[in-house]
C-alpha atoms as a PDB file:
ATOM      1  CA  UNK A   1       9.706  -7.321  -3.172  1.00  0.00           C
ATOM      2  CA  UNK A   2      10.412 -10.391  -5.183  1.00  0.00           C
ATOM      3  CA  UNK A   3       7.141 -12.038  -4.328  1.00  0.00           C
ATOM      4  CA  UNK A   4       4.582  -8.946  -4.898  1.00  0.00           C
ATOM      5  CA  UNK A   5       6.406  -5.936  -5.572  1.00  0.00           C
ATOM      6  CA  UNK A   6       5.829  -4.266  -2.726  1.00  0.00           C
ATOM      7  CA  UNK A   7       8.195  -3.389   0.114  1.00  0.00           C
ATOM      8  CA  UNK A   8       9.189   0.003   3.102  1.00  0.00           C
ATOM      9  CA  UNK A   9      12.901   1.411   3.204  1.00  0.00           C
ATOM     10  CA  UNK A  10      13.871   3.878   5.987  1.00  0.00           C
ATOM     11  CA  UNK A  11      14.374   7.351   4.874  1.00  0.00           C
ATOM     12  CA  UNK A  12      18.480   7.923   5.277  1.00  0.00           C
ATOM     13  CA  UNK A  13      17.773  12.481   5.919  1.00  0.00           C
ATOM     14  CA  UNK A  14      15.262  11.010   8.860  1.00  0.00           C
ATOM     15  CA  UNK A  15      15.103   7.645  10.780  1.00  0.00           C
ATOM     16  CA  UNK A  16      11.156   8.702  11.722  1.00  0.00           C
ATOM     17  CA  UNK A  17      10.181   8.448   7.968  1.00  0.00           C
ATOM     18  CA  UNK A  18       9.588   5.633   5.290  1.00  0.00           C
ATOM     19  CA  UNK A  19       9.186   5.293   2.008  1.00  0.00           C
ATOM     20  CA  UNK A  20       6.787   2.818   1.275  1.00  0.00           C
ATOM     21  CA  UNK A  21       6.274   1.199  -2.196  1.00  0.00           C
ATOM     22  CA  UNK A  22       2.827  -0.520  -2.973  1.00  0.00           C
ATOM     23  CA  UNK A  23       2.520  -2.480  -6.226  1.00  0.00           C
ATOM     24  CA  UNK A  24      -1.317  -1.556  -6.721  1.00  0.00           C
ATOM     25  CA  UNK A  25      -1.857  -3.200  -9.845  1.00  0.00           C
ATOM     26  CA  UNK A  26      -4.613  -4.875  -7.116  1.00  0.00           C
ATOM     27  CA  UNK A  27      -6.926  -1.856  -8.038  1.00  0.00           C
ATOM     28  CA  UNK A  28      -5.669  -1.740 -12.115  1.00  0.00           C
ATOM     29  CA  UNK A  29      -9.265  -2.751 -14.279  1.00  0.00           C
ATOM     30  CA  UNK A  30      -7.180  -4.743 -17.004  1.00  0.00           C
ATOM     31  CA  UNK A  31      -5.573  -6.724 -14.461  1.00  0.00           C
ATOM     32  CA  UNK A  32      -7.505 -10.413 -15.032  1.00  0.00           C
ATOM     33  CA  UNK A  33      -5.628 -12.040 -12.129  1.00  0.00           C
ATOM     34  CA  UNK A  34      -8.151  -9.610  -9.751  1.00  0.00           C
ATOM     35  CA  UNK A  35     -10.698 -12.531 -10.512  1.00  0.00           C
ATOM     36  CA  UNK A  36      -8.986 -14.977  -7.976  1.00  0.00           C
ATOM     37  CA  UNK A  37      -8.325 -12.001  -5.113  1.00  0.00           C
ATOM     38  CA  UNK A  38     -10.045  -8.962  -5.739  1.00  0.00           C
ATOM     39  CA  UNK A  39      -9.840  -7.979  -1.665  1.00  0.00           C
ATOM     40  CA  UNK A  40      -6.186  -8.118  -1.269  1.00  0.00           C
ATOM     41  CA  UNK A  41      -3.851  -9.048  -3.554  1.00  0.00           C
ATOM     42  CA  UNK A  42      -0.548 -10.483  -2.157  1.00  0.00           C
ATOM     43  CA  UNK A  43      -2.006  -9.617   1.388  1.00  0.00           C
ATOM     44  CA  UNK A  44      -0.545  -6.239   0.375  1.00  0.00           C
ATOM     45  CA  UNK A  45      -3.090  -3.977   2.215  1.00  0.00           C
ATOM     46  CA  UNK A  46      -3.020  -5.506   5.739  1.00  0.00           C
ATOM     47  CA  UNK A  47       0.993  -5.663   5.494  1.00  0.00           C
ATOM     48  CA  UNK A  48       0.733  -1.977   4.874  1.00  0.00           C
ATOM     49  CA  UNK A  49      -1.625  -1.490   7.399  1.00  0.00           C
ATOM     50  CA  UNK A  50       1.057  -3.039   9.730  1.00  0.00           C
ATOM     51  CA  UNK A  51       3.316  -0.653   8.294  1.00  0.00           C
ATOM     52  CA  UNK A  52       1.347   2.384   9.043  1.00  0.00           C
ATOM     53  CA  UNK A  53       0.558   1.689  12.629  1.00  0.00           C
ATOM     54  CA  UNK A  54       3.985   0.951  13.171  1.00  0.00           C
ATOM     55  CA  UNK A  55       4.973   4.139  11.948  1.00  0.00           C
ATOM     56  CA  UNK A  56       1.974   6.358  13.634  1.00  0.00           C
ATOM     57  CA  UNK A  57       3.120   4.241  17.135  1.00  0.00           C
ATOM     58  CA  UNK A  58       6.821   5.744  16.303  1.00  0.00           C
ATOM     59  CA  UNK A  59       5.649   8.814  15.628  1.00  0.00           C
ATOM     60  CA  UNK A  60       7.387   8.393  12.521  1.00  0.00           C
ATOM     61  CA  UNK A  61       6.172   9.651   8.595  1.00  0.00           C
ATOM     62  CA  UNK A  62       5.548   8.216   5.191  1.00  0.00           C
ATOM     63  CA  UNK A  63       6.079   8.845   1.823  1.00  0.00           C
ATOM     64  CA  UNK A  64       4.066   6.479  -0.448  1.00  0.00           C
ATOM     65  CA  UNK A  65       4.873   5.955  -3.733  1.00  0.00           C
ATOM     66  CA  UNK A  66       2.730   3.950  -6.070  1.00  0.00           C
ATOM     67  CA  UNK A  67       2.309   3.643  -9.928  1.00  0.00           C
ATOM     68  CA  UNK A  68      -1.653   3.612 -10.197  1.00  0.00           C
ATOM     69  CA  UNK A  69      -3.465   6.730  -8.302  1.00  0.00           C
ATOM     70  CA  UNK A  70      -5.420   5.843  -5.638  1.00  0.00           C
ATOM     71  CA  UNK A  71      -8.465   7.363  -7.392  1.00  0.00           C
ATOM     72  CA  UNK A  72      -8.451   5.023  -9.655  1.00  0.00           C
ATOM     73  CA  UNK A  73      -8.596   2.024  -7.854  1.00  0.00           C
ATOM     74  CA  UNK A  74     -11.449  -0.073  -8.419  1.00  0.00           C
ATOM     75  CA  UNK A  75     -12.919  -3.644  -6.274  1.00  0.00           C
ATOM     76  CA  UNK A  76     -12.849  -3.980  -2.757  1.00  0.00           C
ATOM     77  CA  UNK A  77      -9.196  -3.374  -2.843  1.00  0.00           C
ATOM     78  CA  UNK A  78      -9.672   0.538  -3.996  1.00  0.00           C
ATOM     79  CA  UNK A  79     -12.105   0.710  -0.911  1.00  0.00           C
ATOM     80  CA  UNK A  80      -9.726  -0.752   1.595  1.00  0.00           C
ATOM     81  CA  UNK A  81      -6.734   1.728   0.196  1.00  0.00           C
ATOM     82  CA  UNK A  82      -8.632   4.551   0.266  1.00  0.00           C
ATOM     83  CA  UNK A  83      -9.814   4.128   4.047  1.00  0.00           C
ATOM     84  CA  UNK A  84      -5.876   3.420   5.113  1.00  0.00           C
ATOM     85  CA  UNK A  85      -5.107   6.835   3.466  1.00  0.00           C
ATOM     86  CA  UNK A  86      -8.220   8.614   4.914  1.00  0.00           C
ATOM     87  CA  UNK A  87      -7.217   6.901   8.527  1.00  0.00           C
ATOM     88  CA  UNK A  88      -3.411   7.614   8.533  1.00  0.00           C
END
């Protein structure tokens, strides 16, 4: 969390489930620091790729929170989100 904002808590009502808690400011337009690492910020999209097969292996659950929707994502980064939430 205090490197990139981003960081998984188990659910206390059900040790399957997680909440998860991307900082996707990665995908945000007016972000300028998206000129050094437009792919993956913080290395925040394989860590939650980790997460989620993890998870799927556990037959555990998500809930992901995020400030920025998904839609909106832009850069390589929106297209690398959007295929983690189409595959999990």
């Amino acid at each position: 969390m205090k490197k990139f904002g981003y960081y998984s808590k188990p659910l206390n009502f059900n040790p399957k489930g997680k909440v998860i808690a991307l900082n996707n400011n990665g995908c945000y337009e007016f972000n300028f620091w998206l000129v050094k690492d437009r792919f993956d910020p913080g290395a925040q999209i394989e860590w939650l790729e980790k997460e989620l097969k993890d998870l799927e292996s556990a037959g555990g659950f998500a809930l992901i929170i995020a400030h920025i929707p998904l839609i909106d994502c832009l850069h390589e980064y929106g297209v690398r989100m959007k295929a983690l939430m189409e595959r999990y």
